[in-house]
PDB file of N, CA and C in Angstrom:
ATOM      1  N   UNK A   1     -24.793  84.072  15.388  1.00  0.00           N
ATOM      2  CA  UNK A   1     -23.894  83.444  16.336  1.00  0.00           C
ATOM      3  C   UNK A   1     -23.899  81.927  16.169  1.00  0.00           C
ATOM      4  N   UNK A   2     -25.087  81.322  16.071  1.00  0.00           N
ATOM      5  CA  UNK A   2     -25.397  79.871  15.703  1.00  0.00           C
ATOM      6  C   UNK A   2     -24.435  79.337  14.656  1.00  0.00           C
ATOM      7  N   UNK A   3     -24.670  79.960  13.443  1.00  0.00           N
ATOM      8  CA  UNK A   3     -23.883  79.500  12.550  1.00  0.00           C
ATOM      9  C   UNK A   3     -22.144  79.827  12.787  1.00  0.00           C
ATOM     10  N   UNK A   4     -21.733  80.244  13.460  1.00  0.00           N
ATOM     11  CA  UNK A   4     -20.515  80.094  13.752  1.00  0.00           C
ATOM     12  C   UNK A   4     -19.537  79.002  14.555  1.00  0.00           C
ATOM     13  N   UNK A   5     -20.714  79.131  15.289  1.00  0.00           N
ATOM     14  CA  UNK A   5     -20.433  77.569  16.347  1.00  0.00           C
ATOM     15  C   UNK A   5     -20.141  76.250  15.335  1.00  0.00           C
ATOM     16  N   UNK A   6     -21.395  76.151  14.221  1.00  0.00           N
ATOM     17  CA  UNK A   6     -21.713  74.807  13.320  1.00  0.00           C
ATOM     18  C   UNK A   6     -20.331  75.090  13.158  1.00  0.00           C
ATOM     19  N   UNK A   7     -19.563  76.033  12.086  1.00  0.00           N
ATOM     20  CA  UNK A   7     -18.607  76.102  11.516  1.00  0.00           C
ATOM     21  C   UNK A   7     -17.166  75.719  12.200  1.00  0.00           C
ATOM     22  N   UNK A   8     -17.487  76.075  13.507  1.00  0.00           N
ATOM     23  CA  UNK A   8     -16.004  75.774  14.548  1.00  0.00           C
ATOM     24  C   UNK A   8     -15.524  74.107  14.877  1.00  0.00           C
ATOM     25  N   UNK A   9     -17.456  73.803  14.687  1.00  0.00           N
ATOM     26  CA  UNK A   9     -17.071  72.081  15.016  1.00  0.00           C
ATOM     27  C   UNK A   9     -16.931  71.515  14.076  1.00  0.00           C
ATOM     28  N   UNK A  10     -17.282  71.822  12.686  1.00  0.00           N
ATOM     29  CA  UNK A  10     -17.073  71.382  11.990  1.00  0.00           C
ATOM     30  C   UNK A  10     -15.556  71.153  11.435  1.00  0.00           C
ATOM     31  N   UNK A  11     -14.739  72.576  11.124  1.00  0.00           N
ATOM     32  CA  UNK A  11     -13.257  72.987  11.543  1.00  0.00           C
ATOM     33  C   UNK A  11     -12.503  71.840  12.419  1.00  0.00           C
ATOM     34  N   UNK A  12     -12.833  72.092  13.607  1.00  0.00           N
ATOM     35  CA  UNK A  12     -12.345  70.936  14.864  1.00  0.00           C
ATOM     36  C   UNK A  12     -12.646  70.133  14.402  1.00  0.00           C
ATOM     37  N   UNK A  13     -13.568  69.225  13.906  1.00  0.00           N
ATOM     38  CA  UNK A  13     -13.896  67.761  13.292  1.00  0.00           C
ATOM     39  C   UNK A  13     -12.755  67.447  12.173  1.00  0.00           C
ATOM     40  N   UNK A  14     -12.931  68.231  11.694  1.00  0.00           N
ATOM     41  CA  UNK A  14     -12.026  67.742  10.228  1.00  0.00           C
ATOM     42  C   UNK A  14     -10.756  67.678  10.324  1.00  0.00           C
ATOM     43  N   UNK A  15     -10.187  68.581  11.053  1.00  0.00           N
ATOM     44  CA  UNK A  15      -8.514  68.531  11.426  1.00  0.00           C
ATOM     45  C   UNK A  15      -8.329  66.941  11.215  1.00  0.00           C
ATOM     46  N   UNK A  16      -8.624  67.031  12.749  1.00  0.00           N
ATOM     47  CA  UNK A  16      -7.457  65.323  12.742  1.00  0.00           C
ATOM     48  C   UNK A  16      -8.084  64.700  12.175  1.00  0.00           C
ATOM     49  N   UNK A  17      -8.899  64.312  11.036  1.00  0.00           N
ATOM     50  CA  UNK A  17      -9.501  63.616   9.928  1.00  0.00           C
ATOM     51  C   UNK A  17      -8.202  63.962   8.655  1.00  0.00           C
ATOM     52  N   UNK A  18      -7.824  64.949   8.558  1.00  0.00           N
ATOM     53  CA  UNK A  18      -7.118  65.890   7.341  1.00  0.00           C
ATOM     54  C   UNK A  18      -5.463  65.309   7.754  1.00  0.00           C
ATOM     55  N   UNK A  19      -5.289  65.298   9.423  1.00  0.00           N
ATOM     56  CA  UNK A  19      -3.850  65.068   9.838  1.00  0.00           C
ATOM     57  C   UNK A  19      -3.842  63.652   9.976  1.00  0.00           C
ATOM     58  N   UNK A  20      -4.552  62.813  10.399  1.00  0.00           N
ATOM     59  CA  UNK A  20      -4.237  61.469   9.988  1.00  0.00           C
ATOM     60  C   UNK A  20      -3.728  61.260   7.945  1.00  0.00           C
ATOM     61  N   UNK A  21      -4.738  61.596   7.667  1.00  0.00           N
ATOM     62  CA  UNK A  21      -4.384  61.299   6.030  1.00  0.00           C
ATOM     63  C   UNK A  21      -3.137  61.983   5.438  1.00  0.00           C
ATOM     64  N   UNK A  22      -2.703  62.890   6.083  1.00  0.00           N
ATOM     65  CA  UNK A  22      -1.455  63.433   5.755  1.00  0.00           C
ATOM     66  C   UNK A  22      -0.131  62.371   6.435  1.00  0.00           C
ATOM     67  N   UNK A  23      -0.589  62.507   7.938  1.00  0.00           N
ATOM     68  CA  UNK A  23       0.533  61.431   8.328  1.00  0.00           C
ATOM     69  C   UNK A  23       0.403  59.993   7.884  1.00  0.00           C
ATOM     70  N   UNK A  24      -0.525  59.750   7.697  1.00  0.00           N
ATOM     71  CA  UNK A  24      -0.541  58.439   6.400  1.00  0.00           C
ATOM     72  C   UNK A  24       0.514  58.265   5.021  1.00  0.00           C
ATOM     73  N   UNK A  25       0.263  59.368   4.602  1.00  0.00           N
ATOM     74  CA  UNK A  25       0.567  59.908   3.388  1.00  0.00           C
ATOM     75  C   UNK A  25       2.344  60.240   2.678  1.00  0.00           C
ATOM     76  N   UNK A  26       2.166  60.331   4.415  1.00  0.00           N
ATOM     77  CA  UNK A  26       4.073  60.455   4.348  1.00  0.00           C
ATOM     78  C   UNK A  26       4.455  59.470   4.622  1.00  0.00           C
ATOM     79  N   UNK A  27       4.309  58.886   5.664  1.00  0.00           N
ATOM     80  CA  UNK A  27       4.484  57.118   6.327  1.00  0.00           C
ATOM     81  C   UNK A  27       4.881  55.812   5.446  1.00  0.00           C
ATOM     82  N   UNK A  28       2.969  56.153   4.071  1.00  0.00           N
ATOM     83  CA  UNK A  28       3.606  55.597   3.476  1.00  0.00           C
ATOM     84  C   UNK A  28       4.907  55.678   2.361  1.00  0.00           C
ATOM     85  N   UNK A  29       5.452  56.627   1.917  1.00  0.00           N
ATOM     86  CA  UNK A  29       6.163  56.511   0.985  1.00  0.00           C
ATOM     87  C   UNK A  29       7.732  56.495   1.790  1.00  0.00           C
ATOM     88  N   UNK A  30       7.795  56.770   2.937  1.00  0.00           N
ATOM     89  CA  UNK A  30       8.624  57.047   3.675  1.00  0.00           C
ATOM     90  C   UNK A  30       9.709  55.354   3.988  1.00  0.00           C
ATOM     91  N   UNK A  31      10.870  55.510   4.349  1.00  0.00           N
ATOM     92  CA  UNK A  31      12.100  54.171   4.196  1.00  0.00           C
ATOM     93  C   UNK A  31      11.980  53.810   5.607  1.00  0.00           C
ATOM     94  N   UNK A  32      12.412  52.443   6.265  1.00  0.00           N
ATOM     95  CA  UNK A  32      12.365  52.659   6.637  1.00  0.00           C
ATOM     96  C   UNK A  32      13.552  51.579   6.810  1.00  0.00           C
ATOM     97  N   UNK A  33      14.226  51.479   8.889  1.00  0.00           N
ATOM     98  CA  UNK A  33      15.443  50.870   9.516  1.00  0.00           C
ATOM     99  C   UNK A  33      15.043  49.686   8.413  1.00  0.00           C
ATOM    100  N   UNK A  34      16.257  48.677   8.401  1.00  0.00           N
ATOM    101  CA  UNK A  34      16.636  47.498   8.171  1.00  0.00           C
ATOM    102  C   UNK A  34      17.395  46.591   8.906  1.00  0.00           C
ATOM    103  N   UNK A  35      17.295  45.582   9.185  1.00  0.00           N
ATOM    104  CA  UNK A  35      18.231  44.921   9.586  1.00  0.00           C
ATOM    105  C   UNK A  35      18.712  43.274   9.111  1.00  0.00           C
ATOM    106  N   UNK A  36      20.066  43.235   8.915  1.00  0.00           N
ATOM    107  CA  UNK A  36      20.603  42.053   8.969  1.00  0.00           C
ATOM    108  C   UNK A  36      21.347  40.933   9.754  1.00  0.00           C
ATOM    109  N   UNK A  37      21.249  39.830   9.987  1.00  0.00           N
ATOM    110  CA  UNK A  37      22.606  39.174  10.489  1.00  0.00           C
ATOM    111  C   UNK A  37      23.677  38.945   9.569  1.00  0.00           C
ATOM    112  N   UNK A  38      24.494  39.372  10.367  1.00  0.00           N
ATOM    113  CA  UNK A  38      26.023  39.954   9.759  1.00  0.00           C
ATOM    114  C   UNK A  38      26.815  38.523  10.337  1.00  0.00           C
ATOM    115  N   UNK A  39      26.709  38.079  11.031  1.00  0.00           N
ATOM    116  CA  UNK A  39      27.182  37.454  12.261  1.00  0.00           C
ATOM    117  C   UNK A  39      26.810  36.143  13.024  1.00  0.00           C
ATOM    118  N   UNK A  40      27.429  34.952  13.516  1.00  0.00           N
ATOM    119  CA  UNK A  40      26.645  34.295  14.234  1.00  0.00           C
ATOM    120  C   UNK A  40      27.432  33.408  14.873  1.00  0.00           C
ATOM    121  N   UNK A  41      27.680  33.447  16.210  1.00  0.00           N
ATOM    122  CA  UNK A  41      28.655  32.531  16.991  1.00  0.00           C
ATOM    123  C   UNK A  41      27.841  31.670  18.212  1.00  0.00           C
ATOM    124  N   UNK A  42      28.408  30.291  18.201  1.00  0.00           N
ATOM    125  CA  UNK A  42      27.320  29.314  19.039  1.00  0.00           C
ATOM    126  C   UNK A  42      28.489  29.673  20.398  1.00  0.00           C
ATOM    127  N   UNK A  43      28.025  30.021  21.549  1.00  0.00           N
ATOM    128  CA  UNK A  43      28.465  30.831  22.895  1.00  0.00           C
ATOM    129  C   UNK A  43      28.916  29.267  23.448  1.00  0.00           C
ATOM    130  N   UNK A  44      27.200  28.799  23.883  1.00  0.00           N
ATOM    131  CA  UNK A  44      27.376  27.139  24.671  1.00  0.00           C
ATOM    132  C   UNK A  44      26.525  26.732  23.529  1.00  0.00           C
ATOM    133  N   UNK A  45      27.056  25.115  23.939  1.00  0.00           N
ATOM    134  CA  UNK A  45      25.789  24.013  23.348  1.00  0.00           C
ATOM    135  C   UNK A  45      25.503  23.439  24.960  1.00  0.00           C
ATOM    136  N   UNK A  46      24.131  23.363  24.776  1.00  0.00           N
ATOM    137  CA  UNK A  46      23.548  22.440  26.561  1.00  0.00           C
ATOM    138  C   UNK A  46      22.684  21.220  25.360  1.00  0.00           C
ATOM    139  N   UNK A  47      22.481  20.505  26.547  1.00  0.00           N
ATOM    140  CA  UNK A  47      21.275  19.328  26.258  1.00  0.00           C
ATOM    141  C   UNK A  47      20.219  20.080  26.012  1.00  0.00           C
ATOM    142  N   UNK A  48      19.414  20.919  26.471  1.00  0.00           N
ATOM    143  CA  UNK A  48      18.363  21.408  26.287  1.00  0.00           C
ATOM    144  C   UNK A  48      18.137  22.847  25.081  1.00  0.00           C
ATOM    145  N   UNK A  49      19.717  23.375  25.151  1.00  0.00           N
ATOM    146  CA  UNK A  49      19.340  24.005  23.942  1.00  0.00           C
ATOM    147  C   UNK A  49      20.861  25.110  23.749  1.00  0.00           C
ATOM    148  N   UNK A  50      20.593  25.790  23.338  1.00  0.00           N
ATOM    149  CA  UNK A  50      21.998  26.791  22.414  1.00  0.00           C
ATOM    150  C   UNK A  50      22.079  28.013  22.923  1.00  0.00           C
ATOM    151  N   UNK A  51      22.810  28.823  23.058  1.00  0.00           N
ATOM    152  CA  UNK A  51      23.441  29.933  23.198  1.00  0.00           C
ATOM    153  C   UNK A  51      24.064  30.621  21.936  1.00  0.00           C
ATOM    154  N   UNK A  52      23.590  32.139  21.480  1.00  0.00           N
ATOM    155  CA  UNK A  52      23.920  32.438  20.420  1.00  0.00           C
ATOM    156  C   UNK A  52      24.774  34.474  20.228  1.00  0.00           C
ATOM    157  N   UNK A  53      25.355  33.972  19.860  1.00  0.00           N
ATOM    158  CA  UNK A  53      25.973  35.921  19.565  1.00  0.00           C
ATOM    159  C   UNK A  53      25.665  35.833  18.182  1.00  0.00           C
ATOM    160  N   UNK A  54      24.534  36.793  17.890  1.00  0.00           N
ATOM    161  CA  UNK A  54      24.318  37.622  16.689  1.00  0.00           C
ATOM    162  C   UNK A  54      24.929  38.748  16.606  1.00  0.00           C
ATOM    163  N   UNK A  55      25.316  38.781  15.235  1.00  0.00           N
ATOM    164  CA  UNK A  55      25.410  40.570  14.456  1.00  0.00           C
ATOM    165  C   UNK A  55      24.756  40.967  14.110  1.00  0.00           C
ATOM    166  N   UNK A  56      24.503  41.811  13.996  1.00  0.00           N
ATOM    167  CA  UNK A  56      22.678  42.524  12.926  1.00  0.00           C
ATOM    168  C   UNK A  56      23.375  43.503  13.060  1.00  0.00           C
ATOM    169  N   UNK A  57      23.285  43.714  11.594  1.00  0.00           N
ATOM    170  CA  UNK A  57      23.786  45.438  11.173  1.00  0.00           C
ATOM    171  C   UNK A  57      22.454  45.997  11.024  1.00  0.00           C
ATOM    172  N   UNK A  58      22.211  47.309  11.536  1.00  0.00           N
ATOM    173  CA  UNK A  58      20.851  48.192  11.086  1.00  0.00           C
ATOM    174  C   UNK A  58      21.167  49.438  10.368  1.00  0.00           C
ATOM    175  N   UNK A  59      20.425  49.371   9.456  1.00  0.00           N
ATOM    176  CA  UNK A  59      21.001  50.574   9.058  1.00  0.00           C
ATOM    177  C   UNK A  59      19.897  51.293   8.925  1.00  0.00           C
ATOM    178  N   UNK A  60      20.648  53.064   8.950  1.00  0.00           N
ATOM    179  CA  UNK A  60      19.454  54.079   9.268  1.00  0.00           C
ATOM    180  C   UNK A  60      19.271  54.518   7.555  1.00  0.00           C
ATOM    181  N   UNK A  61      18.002  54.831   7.721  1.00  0.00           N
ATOM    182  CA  UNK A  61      17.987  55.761   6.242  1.00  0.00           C
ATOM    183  C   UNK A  61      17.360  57.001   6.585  1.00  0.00           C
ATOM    184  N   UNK A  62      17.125  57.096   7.558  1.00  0.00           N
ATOM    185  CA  UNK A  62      16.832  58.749   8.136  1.00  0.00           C
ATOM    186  C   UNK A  62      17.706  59.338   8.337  1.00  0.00           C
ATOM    187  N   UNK A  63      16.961  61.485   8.137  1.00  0.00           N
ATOM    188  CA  UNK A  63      18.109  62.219   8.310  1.00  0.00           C
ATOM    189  C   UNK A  63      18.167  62.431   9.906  1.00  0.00           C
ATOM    190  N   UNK A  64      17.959  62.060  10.359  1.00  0.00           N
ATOM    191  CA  UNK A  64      18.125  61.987  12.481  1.00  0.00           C
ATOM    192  C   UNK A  64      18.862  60.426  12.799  1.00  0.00           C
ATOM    193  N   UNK A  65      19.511  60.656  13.765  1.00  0.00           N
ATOM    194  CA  UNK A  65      20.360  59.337  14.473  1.00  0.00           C
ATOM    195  C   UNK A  65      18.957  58.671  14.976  1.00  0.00           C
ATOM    196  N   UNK A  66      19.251  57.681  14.985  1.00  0.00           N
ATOM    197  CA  UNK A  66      18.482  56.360  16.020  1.00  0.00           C
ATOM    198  C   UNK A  66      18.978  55.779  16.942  1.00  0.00           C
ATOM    199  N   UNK A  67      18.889  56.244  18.148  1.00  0.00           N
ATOM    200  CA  UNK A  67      19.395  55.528  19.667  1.00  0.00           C
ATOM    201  C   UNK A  67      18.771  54.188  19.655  1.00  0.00           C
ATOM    202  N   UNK A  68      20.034  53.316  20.159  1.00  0.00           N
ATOM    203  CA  UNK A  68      19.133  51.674  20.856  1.00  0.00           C
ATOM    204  C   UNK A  68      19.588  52.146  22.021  1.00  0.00           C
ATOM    205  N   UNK A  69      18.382  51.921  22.992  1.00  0.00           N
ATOM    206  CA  UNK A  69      18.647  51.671  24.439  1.00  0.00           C
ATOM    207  C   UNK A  69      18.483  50.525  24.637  1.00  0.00           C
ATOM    208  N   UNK A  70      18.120  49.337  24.414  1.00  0.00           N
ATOM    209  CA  UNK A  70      18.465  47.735  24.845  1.00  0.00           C
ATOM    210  C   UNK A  70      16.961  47.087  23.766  1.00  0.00           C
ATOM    211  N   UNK A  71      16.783  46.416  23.882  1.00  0.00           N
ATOM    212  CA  UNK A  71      15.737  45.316  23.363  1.00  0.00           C
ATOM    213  C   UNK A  71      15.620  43.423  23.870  1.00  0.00           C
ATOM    214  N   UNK A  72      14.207  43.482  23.984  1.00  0.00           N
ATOM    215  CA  UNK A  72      13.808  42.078  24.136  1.00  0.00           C
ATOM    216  C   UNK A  72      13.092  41.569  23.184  1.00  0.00           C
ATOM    217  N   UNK A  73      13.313  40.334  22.850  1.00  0.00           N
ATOM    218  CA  UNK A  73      12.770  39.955  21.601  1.00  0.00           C
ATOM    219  C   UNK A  73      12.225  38.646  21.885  1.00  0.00           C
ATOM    220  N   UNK A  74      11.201  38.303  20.884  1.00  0.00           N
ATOM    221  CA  UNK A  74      10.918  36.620  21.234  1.00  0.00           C
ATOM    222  C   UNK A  74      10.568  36.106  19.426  1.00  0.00           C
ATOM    223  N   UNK A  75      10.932  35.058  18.695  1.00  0.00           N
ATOM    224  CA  UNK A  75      10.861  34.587  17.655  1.00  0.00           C
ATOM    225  C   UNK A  75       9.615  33.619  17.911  1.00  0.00           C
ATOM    226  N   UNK A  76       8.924  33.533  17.029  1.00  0.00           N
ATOM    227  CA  UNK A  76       7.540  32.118  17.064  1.00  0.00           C
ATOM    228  C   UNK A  76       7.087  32.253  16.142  1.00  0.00           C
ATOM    229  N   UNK A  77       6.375  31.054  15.402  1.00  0.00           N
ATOM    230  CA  UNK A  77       6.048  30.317  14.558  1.00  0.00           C
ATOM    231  C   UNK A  77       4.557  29.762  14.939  1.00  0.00           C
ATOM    232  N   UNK A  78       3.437  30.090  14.383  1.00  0.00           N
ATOM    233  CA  UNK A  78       1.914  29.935  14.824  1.00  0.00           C
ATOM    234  C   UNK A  78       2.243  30.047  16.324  1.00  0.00           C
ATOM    235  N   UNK A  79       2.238  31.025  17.021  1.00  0.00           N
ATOM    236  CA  UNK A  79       1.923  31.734  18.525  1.00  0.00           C
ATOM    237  C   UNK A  79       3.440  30.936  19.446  1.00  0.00           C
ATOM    238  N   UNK A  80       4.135  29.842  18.653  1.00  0.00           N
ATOM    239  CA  UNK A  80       4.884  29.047  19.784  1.00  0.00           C
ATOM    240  C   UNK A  80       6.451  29.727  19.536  1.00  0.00           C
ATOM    241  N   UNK A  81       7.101  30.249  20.426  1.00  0.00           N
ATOM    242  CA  UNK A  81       8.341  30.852  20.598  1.00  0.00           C
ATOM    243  C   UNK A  81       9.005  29.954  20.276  1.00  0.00           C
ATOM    244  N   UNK A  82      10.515  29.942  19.701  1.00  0.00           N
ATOM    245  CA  UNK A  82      11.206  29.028  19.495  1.00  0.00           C
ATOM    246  C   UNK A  82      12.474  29.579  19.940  1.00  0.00           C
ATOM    247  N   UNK A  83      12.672  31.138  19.589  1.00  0.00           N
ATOM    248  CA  UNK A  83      14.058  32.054  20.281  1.00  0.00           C
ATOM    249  C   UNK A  83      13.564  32.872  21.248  1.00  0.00           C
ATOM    250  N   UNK A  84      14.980  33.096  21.799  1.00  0.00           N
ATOM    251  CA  UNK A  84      14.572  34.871  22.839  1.00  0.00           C
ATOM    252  C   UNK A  84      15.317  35.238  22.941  1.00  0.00           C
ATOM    253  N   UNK A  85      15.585  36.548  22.959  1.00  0.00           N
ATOM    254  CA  UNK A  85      16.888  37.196  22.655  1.00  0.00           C
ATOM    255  C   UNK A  85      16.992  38.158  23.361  1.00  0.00           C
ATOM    256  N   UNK A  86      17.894  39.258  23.567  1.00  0.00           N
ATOM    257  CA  UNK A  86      17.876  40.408  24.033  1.00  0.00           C
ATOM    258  C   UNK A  86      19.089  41.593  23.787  1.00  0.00           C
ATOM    259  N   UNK A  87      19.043  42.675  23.712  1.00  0.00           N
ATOM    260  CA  UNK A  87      20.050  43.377  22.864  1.00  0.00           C
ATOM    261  C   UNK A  87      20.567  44.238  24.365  1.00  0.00           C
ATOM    262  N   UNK A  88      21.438  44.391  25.158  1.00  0.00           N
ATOM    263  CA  UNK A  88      21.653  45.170  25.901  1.00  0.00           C
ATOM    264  C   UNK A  88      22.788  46.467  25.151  1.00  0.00           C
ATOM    265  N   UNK A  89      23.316  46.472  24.569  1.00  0.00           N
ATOM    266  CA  UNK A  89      24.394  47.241  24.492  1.00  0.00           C
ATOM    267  C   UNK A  89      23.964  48.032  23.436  1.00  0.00           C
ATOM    268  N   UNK A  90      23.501  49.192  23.230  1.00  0.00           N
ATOM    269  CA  UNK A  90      23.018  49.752  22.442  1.00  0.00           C
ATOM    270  C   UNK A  90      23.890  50.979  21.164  1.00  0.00           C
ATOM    271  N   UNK A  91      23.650  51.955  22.085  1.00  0.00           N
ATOM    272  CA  UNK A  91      24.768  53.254  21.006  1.00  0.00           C
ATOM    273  C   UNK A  91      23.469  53.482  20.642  1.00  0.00           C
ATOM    274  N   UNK A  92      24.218  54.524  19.366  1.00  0.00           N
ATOM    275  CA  UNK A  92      23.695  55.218  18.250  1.00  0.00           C
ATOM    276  C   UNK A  92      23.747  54.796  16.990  1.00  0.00           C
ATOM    277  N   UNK A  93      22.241  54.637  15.963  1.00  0.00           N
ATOM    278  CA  UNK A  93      22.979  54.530  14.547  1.00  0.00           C
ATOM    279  C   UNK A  93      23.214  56.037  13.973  1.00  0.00           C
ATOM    280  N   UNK A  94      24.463  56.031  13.205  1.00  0.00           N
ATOM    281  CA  UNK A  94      24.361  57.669  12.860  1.00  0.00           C
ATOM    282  C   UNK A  94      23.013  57.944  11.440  1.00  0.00           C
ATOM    283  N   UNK A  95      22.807  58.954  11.100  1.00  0.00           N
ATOM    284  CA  UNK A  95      22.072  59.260   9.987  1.00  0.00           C
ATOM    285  C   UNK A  95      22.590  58.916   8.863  1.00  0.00           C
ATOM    286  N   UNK A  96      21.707  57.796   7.879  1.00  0.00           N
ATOM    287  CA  UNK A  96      22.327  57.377   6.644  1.00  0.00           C
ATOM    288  C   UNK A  96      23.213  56.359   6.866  1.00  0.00           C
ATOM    289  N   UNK A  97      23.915  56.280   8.585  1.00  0.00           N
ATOM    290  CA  UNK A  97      24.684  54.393   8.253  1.00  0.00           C
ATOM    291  C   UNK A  97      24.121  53.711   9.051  1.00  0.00           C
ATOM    292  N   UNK A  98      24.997  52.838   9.341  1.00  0.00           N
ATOM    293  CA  UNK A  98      24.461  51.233   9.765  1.00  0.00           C
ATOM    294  C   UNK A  98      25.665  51.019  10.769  1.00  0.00           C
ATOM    295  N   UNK A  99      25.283  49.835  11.534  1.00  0.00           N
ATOM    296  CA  UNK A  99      25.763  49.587  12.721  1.00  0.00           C
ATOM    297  C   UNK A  99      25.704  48.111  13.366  1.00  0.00           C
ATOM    298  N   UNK A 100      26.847  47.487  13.247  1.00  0.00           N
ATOM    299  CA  UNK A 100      26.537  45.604  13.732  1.00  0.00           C
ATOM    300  C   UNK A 100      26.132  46.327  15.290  1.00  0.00           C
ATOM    301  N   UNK A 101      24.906  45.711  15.684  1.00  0.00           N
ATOM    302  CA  UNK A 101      25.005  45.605  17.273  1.00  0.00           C
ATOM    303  C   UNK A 101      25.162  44.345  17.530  1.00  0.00           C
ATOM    304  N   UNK A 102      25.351  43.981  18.536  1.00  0.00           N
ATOM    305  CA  UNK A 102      25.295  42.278  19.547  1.00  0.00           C
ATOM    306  C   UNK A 102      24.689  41.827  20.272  1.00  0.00           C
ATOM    307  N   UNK A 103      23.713  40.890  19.549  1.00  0.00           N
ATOM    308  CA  UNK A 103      22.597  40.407  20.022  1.00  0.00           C
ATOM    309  C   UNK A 103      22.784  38.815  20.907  1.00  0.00           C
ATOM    310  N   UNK A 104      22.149  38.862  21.768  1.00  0.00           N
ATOM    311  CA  UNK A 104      22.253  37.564  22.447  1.00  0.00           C
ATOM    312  C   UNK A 104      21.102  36.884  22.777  1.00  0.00           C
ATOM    313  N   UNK A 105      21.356  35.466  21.717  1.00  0.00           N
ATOM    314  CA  UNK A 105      19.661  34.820  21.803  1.00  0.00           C
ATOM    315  C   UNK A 105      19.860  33.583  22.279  1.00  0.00           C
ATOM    316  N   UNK A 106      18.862  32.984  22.484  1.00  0.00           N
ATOM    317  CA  UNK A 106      18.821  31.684  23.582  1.00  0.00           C
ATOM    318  C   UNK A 106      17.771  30.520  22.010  1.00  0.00           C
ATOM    319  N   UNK A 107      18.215  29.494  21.784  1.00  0.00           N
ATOM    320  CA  UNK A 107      16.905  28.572  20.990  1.00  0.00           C
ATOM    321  C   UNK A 107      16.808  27.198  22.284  1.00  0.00           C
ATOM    322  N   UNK A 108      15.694  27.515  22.141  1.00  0.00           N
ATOM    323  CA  UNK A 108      15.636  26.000  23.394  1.00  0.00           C
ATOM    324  C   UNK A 108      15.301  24.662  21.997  1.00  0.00           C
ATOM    325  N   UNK A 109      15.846  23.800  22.254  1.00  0.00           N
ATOM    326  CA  UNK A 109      15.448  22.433  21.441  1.00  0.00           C
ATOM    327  C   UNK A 109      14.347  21.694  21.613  1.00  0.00           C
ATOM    328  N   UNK A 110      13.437  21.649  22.530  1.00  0.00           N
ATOM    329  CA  UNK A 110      12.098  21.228  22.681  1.00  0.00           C
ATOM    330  C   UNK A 110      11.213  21.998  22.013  1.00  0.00           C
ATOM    331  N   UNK A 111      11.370  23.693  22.491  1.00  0.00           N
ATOM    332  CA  UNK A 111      10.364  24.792  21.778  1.00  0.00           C
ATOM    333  C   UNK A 111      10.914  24.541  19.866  1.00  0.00           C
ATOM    334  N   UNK A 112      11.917  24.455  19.643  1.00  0.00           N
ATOM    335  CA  UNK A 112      12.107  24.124  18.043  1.00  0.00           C
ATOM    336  C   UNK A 112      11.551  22.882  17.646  1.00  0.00           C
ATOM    337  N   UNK A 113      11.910  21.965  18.170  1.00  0.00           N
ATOM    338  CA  UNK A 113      10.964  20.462  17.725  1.00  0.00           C
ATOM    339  C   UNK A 113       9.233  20.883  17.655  1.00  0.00           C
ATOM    340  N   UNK A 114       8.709  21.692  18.495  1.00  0.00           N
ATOM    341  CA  UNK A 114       7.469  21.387  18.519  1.00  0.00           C
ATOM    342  C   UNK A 114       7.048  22.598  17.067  1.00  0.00           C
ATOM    343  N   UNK A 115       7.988  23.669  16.931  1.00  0.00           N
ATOM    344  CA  UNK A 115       7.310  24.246  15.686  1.00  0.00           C
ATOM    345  C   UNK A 115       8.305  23.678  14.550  1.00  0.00           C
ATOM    346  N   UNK A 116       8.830  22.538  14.487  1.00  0.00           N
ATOM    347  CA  UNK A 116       9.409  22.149  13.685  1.00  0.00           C
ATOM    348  C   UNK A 116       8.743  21.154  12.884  1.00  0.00           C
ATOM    349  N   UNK A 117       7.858  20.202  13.700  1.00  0.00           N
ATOM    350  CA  UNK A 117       7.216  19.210  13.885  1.00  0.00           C
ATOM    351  C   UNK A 117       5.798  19.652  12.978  1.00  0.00           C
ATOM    352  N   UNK A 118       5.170  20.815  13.397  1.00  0.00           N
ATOM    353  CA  UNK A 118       3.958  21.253  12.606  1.00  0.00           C
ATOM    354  C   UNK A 118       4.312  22.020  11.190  1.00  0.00           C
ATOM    355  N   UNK A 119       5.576  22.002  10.972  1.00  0.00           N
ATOM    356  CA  UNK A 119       5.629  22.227   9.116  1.00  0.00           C
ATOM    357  C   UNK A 119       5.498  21.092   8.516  1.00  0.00           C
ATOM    358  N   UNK A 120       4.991  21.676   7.252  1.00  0.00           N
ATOM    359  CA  UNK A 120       4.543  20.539   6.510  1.00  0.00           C
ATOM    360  C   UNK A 120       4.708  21.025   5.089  1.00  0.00           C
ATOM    361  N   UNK A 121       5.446  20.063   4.370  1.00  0.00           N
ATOM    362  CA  UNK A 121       5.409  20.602   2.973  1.00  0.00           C
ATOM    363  C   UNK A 121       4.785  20.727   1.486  1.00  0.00           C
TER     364      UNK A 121
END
């Protein structure tokens, strides 16, 4: 009876040791979304900073659709934000295409000076 037990935990041990390396395994060779700006219109100019409409086409390379339900985003450069954006209008990408969504980002001009300021060439 003893030795059956060893054998069960051992069994149970190894699985998800065996299923990580498999889902590894596929992961890596596997494609994945892309995205571009397609697009780029200045909304406002303020004193303090810009208003922006992006395009970004994404395209799917999976055989399943990819829903956007909205997105928040923040851009930075050594920990300091410089954009922020946010995607409300989402859809579907279908399987195999691509899709401009419309992105709306904010650059403040102080937060850009200060990671602008620490490049160096």
């Amino acid at each position: 009876m003893r030795p059956i037990i060893h054998v069960t935990f051992l069994v149970c041990g190894l699985i998800p040791l065996v299923s990580c390396e498999m889902a590894r395994s596929v992961l890596v060779g596997s494609k994945k979304p892309s995205a571009r700006i397609v697009d780029v219109r200045f909304e406002s100019l303020r004193l303090d900073g810009v208003d922006l409409a992006l395009g970004v086409e994404v395209t799917d390379p999976y055989d399943v659709a990819i829903p956007v339900l909205g997105l928040d985003f923040a851009l930075a450069s050594e920990g300091r934000p410089f954009l922020q954006g946010n995607l409300r209008e989402g859809g579907t990408i279908e399987s195999g295409g691509s899709k401009v969504l419309p992105v709306q980002a904010k650059v403040a001009f102080a937060d850009l000076l200060r990671v602008i300021g620490d490049v160096k060439p």
